[in-house]
N, C-alpha and C. Protein backbone atom coordinates (compact mmCIF):
# COMPACT_ATOMS: atom_id res chain seq x y z
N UNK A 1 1.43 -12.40 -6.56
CA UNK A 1 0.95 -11.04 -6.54
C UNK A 1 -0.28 -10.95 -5.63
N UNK A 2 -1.20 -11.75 -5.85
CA UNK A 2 -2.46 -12.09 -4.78
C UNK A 2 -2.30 -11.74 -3.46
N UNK A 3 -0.89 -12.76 -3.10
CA UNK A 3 -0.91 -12.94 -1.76
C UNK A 3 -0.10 -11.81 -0.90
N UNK A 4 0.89 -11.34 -2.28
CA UNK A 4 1.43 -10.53 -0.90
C UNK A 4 0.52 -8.68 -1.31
N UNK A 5 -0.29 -8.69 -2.16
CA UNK A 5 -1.36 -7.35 -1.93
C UNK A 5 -2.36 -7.81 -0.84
N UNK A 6 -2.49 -8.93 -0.71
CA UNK A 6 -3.87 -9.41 0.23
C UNK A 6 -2.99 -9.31 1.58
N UNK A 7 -1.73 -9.25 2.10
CA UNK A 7 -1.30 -9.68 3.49
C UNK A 7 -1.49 -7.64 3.47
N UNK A 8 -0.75 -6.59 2.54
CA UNK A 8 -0.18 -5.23 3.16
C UNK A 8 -2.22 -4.90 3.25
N UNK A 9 -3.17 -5.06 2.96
CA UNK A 9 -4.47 -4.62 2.80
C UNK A 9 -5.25 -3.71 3.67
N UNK A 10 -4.78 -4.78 5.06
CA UNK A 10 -4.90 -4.21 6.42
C UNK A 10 -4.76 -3.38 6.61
N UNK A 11 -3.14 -3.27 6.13
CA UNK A 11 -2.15 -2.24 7.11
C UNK A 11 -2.69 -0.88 6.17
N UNK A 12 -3.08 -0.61 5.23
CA UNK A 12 -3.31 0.51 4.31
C UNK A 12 -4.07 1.34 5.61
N UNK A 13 -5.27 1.06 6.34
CA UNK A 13 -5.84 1.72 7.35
C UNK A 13 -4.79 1.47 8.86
N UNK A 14 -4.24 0.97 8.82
CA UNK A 14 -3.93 1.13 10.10
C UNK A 14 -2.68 2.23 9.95
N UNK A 15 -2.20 2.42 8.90
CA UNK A 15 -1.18 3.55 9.14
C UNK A 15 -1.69 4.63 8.13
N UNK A 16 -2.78 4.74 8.21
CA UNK A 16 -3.47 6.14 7.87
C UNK A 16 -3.55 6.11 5.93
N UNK A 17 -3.27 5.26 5.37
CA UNK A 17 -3.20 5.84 3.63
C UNK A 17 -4.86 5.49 3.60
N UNK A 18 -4.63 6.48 2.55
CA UNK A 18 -6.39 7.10 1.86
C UNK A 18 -6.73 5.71 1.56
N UNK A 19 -8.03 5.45 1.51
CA UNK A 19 -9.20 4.45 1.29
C UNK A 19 -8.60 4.16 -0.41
N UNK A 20 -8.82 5.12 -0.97
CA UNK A 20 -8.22 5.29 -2.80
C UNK A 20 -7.59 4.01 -3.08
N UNK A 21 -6.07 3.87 -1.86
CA UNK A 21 -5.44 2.92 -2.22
C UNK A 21 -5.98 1.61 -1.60
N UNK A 22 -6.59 1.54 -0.79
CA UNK A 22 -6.82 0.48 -0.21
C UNK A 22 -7.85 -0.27 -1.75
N UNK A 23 -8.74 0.44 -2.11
CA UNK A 23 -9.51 -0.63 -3.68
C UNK A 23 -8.68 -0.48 -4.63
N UNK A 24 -7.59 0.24 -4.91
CA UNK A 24 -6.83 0.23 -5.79
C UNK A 24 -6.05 -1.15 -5.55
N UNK A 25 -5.70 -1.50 -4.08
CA UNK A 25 -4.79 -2.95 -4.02
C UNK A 25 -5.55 -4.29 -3.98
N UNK A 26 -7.31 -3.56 -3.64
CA UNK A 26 -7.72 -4.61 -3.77
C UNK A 26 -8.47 -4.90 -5.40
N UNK A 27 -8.61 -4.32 -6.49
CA UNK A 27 -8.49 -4.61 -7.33
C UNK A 27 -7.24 -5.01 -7.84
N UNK A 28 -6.09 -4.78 -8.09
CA UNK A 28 -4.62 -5.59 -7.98
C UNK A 28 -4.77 -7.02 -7.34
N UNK A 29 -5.16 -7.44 -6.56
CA UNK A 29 -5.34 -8.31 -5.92
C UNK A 29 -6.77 -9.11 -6.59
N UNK A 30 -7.71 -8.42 -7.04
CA UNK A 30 -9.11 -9.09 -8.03
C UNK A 30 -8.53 -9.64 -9.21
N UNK A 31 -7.33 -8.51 -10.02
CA UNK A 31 -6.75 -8.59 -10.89
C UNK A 31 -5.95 -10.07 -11.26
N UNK A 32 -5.15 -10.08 -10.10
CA UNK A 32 -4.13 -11.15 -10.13
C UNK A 32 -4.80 -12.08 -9.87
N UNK A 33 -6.17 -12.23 -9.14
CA UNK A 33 -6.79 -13.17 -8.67
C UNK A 33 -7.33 -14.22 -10.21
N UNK A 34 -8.14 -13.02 -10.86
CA UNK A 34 -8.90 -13.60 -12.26
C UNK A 34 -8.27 -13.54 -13.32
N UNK A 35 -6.59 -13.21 -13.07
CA UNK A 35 -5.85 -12.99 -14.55
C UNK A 35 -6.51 -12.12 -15.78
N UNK A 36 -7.50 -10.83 -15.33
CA UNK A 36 -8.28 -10.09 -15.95
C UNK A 36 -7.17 -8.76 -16.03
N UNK A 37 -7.58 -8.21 -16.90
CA UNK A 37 -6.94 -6.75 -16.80
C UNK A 37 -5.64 -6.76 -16.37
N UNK A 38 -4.78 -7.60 -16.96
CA UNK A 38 -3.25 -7.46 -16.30
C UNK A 38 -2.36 -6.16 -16.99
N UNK A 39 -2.50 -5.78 -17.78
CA UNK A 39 -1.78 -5.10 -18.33
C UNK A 39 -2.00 -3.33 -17.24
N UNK A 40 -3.21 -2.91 -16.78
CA UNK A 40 -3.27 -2.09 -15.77
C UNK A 40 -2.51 -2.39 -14.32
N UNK A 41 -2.55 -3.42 -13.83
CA UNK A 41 -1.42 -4.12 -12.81
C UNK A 41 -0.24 -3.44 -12.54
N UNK A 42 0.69 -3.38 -13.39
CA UNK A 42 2.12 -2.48 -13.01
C UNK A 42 1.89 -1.46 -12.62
N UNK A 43 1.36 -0.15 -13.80
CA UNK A 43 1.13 1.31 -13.55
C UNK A 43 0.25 1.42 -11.94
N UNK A 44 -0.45 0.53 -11.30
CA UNK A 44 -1.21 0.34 -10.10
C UNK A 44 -0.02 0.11 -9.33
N UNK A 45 0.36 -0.77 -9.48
CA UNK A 45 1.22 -1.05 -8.36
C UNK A 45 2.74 -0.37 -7.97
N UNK A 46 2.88 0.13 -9.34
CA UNK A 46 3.92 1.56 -8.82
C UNK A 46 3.20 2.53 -8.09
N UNK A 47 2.06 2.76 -8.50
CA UNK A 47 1.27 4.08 -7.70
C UNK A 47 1.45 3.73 -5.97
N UNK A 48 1.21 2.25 -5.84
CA UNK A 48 1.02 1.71 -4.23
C UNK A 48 2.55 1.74 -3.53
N UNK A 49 3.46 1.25 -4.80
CA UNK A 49 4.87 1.29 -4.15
C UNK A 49 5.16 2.91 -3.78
N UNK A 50 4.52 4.16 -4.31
CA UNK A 50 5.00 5.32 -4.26
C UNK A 50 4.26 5.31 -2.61
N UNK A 51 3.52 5.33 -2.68
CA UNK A 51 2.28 5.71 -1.72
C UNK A 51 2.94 4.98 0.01
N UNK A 52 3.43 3.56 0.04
CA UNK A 52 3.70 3.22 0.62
C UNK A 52 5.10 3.25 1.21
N UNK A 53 5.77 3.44 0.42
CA UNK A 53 7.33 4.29 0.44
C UNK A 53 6.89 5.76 1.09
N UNK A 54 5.83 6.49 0.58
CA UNK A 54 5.89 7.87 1.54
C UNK A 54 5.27 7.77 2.71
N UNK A 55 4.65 6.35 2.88
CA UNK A 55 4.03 6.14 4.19
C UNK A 55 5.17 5.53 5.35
N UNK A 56 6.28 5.07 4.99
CA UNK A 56 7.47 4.69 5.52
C UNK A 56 7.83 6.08 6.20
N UNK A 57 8.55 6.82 5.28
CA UNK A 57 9.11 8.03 5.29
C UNK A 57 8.64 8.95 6.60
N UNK A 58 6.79 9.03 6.49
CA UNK A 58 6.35 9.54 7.19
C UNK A 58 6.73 8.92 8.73
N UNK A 59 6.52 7.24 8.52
CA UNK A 59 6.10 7.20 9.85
C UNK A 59 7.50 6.72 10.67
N UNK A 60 8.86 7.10 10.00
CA UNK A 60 10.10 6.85 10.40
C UNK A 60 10.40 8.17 11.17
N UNK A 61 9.72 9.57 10.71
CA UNK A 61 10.19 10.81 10.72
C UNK A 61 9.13 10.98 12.45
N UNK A 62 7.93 10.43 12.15
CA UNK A 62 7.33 9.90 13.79
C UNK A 62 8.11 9.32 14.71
N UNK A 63 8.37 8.29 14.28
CA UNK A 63 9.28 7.29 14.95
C UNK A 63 10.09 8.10 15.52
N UNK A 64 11.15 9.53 14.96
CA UNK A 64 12.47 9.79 15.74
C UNK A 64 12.11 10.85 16.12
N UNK A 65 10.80 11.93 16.10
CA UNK A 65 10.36 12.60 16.86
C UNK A 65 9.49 12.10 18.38
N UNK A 66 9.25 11.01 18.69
CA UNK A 66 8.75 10.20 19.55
C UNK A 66 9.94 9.54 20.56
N UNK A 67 11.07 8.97 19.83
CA UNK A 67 12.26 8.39 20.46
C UNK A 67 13.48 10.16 20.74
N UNK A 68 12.72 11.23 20.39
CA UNK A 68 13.98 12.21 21.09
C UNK A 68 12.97 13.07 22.29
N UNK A 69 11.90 12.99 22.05
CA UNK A 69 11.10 13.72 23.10
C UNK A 69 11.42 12.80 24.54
N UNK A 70 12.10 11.59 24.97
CA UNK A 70 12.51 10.38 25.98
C UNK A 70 13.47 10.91 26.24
């Protein structure tokens, strides 16, 4: 759980999602780190799976407005 919230961390700013989530994954990531507070963990990390699933969405719907303007 550590490792793969610590690799997407980056990317939270580079494709625009709110700051919110970015300490939200990095507490998930404190979390899993110190085996503290696990039971908050899931309900967090569905919030990030939602968040990042609409950040797909968004930037697919870029993607084919960019590849038809060519």
């Amino acid at each position: 759980m550590y490792a793969a919230v610590h690799k997407m961390i980056p990317s939270f700013s580079i494709v625009g999602i709110h700051e919110d989530f970015e300490t939200m994954a990095k507490k998930v990531q404190e979390y899993a780190s110190t085996q503290l507070q696990l039971d908050g963990i899931p309900e967090m990390v569905v919030q990030l799976e939602n968040i990042c699933a609409q950040a797909c969405i968004e930037l697919e719907e870029e993607f084919n407005i960019l590849k038809n303007r060519n």
